[in-house]
Every structure is written in structure tokens, then in C-alpha cells.
N, C-alpha and C. Protein backbone atom coordinates (compact mmCIF):
# COMPACT_ATOMS: atom_id res chain seq x y z
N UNK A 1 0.84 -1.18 0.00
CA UNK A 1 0.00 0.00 0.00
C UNK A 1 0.89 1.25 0.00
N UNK A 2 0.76 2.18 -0.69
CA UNK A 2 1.41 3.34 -1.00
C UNK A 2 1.01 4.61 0.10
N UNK A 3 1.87 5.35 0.83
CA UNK A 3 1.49 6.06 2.21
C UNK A 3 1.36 7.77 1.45
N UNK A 4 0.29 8.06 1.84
CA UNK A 4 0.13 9.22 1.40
C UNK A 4 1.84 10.20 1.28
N UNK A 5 2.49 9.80 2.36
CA UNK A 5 3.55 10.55 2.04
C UNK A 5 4.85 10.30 1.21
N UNK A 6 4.61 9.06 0.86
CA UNK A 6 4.97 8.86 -0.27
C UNK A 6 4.79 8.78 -2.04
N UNK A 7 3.58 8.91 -1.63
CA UNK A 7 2.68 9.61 -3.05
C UNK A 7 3.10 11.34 -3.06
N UNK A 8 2.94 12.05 -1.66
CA UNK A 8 3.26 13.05 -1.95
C UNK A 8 4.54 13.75 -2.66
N UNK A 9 5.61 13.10 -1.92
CA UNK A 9 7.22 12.83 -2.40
C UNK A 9 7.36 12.13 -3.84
N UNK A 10 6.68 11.60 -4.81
CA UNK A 10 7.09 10.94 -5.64
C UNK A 10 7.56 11.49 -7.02
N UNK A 11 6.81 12.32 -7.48
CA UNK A 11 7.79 13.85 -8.07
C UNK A 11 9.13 14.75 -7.65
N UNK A 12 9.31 14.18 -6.62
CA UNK A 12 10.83 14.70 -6.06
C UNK A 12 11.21 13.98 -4.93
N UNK A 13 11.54 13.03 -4.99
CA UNK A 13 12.01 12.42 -4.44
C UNK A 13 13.38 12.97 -3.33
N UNK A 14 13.92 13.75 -4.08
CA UNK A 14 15.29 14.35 -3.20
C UNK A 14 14.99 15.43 -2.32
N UNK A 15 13.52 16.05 -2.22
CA UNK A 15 12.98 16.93 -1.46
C UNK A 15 12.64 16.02 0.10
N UNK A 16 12.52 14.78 0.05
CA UNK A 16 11.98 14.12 0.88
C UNK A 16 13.15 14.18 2.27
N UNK A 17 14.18 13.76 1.59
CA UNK A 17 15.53 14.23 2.98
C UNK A 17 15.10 15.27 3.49
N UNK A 18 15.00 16.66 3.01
CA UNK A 18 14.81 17.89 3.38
C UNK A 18 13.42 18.14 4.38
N UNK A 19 12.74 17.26 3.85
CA UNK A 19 11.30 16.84 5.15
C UNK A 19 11.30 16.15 5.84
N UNK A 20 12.31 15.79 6.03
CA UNK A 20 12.63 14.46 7.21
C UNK A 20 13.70 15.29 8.14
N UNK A 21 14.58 15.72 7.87
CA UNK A 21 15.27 17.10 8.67
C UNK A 21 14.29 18.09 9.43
N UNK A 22 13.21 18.47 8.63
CA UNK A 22 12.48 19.76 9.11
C UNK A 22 11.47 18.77 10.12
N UNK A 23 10.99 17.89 9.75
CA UNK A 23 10.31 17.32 10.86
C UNK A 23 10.76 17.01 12.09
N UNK A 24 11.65 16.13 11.99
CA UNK A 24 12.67 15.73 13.13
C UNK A 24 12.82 17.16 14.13
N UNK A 25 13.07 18.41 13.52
CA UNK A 25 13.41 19.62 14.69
C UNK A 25 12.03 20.14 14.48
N UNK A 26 10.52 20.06 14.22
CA UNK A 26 9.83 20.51 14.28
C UNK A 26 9.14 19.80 15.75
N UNK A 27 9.37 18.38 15.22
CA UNK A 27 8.52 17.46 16.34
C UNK A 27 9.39 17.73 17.49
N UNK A 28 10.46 17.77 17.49
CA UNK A 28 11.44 18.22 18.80
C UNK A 28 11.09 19.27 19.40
N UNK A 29 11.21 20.37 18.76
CA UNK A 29 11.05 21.76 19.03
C UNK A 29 8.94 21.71 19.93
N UNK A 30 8.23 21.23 19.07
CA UNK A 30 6.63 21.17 19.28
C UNK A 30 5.93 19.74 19.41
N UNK A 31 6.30 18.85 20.12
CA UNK A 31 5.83 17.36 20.14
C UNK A 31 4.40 17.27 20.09
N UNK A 32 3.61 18.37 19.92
CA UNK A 32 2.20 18.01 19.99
C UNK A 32 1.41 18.58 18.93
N UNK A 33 3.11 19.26 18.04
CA UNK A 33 2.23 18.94 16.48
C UNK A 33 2.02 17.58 15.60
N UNK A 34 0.89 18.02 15.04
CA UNK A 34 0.14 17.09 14.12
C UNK A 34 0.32 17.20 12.55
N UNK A 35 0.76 16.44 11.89
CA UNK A 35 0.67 16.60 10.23
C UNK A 35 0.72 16.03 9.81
N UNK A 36 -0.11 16.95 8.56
CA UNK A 36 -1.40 16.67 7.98
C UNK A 36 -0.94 16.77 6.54
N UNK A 37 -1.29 15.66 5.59
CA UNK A 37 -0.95 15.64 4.35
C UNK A 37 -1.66 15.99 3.76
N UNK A 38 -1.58 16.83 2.41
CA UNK A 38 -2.64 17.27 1.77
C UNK A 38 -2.28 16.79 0.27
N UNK A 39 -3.06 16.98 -0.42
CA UNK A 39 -2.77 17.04 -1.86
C UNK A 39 -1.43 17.80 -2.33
N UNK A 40 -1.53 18.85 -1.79
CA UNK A 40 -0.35 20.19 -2.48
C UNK A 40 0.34 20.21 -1.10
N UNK A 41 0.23 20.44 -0.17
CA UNK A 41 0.97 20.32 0.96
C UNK A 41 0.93 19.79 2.02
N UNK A 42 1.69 19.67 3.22
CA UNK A 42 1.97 19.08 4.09
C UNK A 42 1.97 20.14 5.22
N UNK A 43 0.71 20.24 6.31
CA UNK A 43 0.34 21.26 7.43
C UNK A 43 0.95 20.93 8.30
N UNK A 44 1.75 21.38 9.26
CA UNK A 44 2.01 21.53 10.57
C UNK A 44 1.04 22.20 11.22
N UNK A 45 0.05 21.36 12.34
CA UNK A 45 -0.93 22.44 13.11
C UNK A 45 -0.68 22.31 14.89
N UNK A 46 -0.70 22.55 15.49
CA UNK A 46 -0.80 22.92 17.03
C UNK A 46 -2.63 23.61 17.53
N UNK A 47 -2.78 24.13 17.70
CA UNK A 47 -4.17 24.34 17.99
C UNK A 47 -5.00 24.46 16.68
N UNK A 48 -3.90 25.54 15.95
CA UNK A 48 -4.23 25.78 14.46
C UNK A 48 -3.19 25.56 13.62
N UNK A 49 -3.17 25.55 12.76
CA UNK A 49 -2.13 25.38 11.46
C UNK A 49 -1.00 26.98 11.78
N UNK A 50 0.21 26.33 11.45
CA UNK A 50 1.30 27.23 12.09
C UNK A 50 2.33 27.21 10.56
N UNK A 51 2.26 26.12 9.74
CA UNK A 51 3.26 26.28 8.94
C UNK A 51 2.86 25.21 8.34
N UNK A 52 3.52 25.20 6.70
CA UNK A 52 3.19 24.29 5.93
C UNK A 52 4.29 24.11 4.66
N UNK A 53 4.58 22.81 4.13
CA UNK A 53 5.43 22.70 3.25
C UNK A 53 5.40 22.04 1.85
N UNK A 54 5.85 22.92 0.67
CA UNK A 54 5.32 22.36 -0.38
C UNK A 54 6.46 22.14 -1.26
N UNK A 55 6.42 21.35 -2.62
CA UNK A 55 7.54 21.29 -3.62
C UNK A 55 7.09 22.09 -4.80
N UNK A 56 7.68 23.23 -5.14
CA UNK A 56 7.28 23.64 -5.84
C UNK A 56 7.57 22.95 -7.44
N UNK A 57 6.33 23.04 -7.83
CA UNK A 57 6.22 22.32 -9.36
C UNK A 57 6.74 22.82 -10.37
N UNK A 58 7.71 23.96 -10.61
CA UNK A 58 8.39 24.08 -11.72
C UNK A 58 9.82 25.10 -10.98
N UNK A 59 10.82 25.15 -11.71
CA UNK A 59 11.71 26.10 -10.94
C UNK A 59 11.20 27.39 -10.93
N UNK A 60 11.62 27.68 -9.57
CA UNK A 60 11.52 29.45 -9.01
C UNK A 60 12.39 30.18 -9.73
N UNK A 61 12.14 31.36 -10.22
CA UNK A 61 12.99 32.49 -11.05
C UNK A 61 14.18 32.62 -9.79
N UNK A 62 14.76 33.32 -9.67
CA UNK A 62 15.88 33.18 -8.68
C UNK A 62 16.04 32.47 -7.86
N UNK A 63 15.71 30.91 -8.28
CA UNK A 63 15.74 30.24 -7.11
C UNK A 63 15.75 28.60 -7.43
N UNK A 64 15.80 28.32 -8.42
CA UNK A 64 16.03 27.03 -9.20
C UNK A 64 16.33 26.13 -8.15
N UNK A 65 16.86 25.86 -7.53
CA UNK A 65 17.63 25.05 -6.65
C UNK A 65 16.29 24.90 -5.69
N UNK A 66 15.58 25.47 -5.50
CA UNK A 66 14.61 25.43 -3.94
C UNK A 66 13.66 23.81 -4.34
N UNK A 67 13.80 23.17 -3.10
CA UNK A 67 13.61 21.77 -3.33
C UNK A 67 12.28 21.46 -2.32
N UNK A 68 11.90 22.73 -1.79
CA UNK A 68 10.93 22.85 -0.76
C UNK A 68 10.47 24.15 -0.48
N UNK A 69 9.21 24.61 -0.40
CA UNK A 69 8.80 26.13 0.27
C UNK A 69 8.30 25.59 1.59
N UNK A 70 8.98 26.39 2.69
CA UNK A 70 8.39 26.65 3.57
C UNK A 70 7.67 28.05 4.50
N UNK A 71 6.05 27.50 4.39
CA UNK A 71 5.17 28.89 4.92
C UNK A 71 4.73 28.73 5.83
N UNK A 72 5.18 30.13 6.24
CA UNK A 72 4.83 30.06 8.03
C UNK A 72 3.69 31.36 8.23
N UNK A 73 2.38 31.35 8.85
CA UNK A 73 1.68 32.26 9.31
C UNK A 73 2.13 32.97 10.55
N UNK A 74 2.10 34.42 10.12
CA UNK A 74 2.95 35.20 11.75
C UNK A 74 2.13 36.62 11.35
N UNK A 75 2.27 36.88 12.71
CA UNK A 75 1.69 38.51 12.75
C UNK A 75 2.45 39.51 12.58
N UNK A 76 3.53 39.16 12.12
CA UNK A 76 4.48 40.50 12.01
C UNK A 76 6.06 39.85 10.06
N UNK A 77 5.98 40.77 9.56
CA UNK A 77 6.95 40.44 8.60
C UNK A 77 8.44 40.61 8.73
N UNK A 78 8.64 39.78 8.28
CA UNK A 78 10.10 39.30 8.65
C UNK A 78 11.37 39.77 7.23
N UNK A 79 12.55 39.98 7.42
CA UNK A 79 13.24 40.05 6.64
C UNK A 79 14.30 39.49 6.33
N UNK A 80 15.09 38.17 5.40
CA UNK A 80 15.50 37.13 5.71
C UNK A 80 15.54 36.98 4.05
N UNK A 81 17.27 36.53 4.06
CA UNK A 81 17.37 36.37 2.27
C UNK A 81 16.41 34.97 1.69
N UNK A 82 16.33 34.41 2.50
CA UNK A 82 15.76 33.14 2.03
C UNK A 82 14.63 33.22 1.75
N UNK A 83 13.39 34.49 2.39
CA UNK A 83 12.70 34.44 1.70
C UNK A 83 12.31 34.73 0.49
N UNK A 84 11.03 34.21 -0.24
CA UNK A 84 11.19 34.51 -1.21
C UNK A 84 9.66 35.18 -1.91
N UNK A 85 9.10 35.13 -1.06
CA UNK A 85 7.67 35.58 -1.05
C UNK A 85 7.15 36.27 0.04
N UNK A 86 6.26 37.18 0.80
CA UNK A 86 5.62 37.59 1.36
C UNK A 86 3.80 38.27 0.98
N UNK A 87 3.37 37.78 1.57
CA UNK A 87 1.98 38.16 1.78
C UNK A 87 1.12 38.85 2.54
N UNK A 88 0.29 39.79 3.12
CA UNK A 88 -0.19 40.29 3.16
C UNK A 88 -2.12 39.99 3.56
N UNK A 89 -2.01 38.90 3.72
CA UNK A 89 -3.80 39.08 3.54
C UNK A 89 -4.58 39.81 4.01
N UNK A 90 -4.40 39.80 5.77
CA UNK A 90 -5.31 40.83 6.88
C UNK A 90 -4.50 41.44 7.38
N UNK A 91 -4.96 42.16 8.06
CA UNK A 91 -4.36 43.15 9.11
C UNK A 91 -3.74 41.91 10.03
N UNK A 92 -2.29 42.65 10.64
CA UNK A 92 -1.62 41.66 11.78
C UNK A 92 -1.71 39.85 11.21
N UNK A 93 -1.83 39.81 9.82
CA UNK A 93 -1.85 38.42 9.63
C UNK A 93 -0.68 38.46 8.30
N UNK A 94 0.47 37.73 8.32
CA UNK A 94 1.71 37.25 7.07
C UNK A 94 1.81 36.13 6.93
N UNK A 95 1.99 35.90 5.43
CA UNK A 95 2.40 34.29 4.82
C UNK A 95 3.38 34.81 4.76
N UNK A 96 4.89 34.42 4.75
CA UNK A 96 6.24 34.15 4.72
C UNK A 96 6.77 32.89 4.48
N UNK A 97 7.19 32.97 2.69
CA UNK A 97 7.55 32.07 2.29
C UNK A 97 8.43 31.75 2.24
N UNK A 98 9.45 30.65 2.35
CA UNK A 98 11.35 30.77 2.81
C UNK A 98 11.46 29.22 1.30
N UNK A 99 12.57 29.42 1.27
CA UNK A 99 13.26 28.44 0.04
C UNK A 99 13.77 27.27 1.15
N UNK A 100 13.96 26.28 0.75
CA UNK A 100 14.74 25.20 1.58
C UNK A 100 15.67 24.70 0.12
N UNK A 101 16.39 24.63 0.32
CA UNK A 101 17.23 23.97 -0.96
C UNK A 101 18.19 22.63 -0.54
N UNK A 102 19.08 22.75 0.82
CA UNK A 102 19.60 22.23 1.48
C UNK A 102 19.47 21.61 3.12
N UNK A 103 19.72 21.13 3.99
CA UNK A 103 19.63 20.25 5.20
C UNK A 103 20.10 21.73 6.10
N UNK A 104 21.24 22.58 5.36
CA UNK A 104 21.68 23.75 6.55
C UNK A 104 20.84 24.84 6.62
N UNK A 105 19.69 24.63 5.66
CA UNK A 105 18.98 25.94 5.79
C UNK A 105 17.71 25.65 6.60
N UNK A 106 17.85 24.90 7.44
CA UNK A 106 16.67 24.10 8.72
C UNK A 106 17.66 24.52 9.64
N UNK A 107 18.11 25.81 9.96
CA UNK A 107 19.43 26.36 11.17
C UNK A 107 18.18 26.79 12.49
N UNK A 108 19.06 27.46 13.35
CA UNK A 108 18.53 27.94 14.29
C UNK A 108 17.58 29.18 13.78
N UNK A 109 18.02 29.92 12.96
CA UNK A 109 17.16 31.30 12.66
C UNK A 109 15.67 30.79 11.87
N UNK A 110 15.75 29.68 11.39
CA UNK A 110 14.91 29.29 10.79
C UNK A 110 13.63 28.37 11.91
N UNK A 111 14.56 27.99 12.72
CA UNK A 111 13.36 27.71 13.65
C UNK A 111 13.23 28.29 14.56
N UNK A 112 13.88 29.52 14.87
CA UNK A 112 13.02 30.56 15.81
C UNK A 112 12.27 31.13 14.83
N UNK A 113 12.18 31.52 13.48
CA UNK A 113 11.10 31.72 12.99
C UNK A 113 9.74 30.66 13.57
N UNK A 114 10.08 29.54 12.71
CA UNK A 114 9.00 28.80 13.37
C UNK A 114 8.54 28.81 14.78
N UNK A 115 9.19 29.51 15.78
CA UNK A 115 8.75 29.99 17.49
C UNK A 115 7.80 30.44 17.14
N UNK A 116 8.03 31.95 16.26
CA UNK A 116 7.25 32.84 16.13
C UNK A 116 5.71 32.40 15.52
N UNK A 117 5.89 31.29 14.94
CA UNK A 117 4.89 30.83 13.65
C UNK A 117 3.58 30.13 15.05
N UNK A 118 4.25 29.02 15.82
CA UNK A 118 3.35 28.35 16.77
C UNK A 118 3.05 29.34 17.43
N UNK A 119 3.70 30.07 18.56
CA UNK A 119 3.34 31.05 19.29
C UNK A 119 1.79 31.76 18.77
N UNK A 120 2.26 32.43 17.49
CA UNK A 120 0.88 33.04 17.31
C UNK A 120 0.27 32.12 16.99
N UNK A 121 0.29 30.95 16.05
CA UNK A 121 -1.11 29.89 16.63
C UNK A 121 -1.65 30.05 17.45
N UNK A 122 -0.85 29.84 18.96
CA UNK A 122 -2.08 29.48 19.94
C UNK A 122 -2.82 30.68 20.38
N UNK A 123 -2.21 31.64 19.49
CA UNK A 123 -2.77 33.16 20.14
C UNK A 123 -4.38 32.92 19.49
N UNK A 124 -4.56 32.07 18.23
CA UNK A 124 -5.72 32.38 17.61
C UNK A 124 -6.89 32.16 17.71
N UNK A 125 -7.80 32.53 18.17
CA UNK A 125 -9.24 32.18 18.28
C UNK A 125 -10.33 32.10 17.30
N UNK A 126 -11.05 30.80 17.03
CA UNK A 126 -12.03 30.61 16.32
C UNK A 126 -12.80 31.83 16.39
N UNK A 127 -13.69 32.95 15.15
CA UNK A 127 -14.57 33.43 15.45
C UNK A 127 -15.76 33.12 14.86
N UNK A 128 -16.93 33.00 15.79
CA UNK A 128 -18.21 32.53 16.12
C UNK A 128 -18.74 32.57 14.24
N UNK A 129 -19.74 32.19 13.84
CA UNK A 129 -20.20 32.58 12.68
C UNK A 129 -21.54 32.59 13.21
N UNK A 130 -21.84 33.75 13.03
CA UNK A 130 -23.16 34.26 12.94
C UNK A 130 -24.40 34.29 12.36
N UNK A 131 -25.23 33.91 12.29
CA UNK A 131 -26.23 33.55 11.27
C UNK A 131 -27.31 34.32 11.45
N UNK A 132 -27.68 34.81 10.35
CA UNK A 132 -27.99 36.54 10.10
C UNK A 132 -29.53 36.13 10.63
């Protein structure tokens, strides 16, 4: 039987080391995250979803080499060569997208980012939906 996460990995196979590194210091760092495979990506959640990791499907313009995106939700924007995207959606809410290309770019600065990423997770509260 074929494991979802190996279906997911099967278009890049050499990205898969690079998710086995980031997990290993994710589950260390947060043992009571959960993840979650998706079609297109792979969620890290704690109360809520904190970060998530994808292979991107064709090469990045300055960035050919990136063998993994990793996005982290945070309330504040960050500045960091590796990234390579930033977003914007709400007020006090950032996607921050970072390149992984290699095993050394899972360093310390990269997972105190991810501090920052859980932290505001648990800050987040469901709001009610209202029915008019």
C-alpha cells in the first residue's frame, strides 16, 4: 500500500531528505504537532495550522535550486534572504515564504522563525459565525 507521504514525495524524491530534517526539529522543538498531508501540501498544526510545506512544481525564477517552500503564518513580517515571497492578507496576519534547498537551511534562525509561527497559533481564536 502506497502512504500518502509517499505519493506526496514521488515527483521529487530528493525533497523528501529535506522533510525528514524539518520534521525531526519541528517534532522536537513542538511534540504536539500534528501533520497533515494534503494534496499540495503538508500542514504543521498545534491548535491551528502554524506552517506548511510544499515542492514547488516548476523552478523558481531566482531560485532554481529550492527543493521545498516553507510557509509560516505570523503577525508580524520578517526580513531574511531566504525568503522569497511575502503576503499580506489581513491586518496583523503574514504568509512568509522561505526556500529550503539544502539540510543547513533548517538552522537555528529558521526555527526561531517557526517559534514565532506556533506562538501566534495558539494566540488564535475561532470566530463565532453568525447567522444573520
Amino acid at each position: 500500500m502506497t502512504t500518502p507521504l509517499k505519493v506526496f514525495f514521488e515527483k521529487s524524491p530528493s525533497s523528501k531528505d529535506l522533510f525528514d530534517v524539518l520534521v525531526v526539529s519541528v517534532i522536537t522543538r513542538f511534540p504536539k504537532t500534528t501533520i497533515h498531508i494534503e494534496e499540495t501540501q503538508i500542514a504543521f498544526k498545534s491548535t491551528h495550522p502554524y506552517a506548511a510545506v510544499w515542492i514547488p512544481l516548476k523552478p523558481i525564477k531566482d531560485h532554481p535550486n529550492a527543493k521545498l517552500i516553507l510557509s509560516l503564518g505570523l503577525d508580524k513580517e520578517l526580513k531574511d534572504p531566504r525568503i522569497i515571497q511575502t503576503d499580506h492578507p489581513y491586518p496583523d496576519r503574514w504568509m512568509i515564504h522561505f526556500k529550503l534547498e539544502k539540510k543547513e537551511d533548517i538552522d537555528e534562525t529558521l526555527l526561531h522563525y517557526l517559534d514565532f509561527a506556533h506562538t501566534f497559533s495558539l494566540t488564535k481564536t475561532k470566530t463565532p459565525k453568525v447567522k444573520p
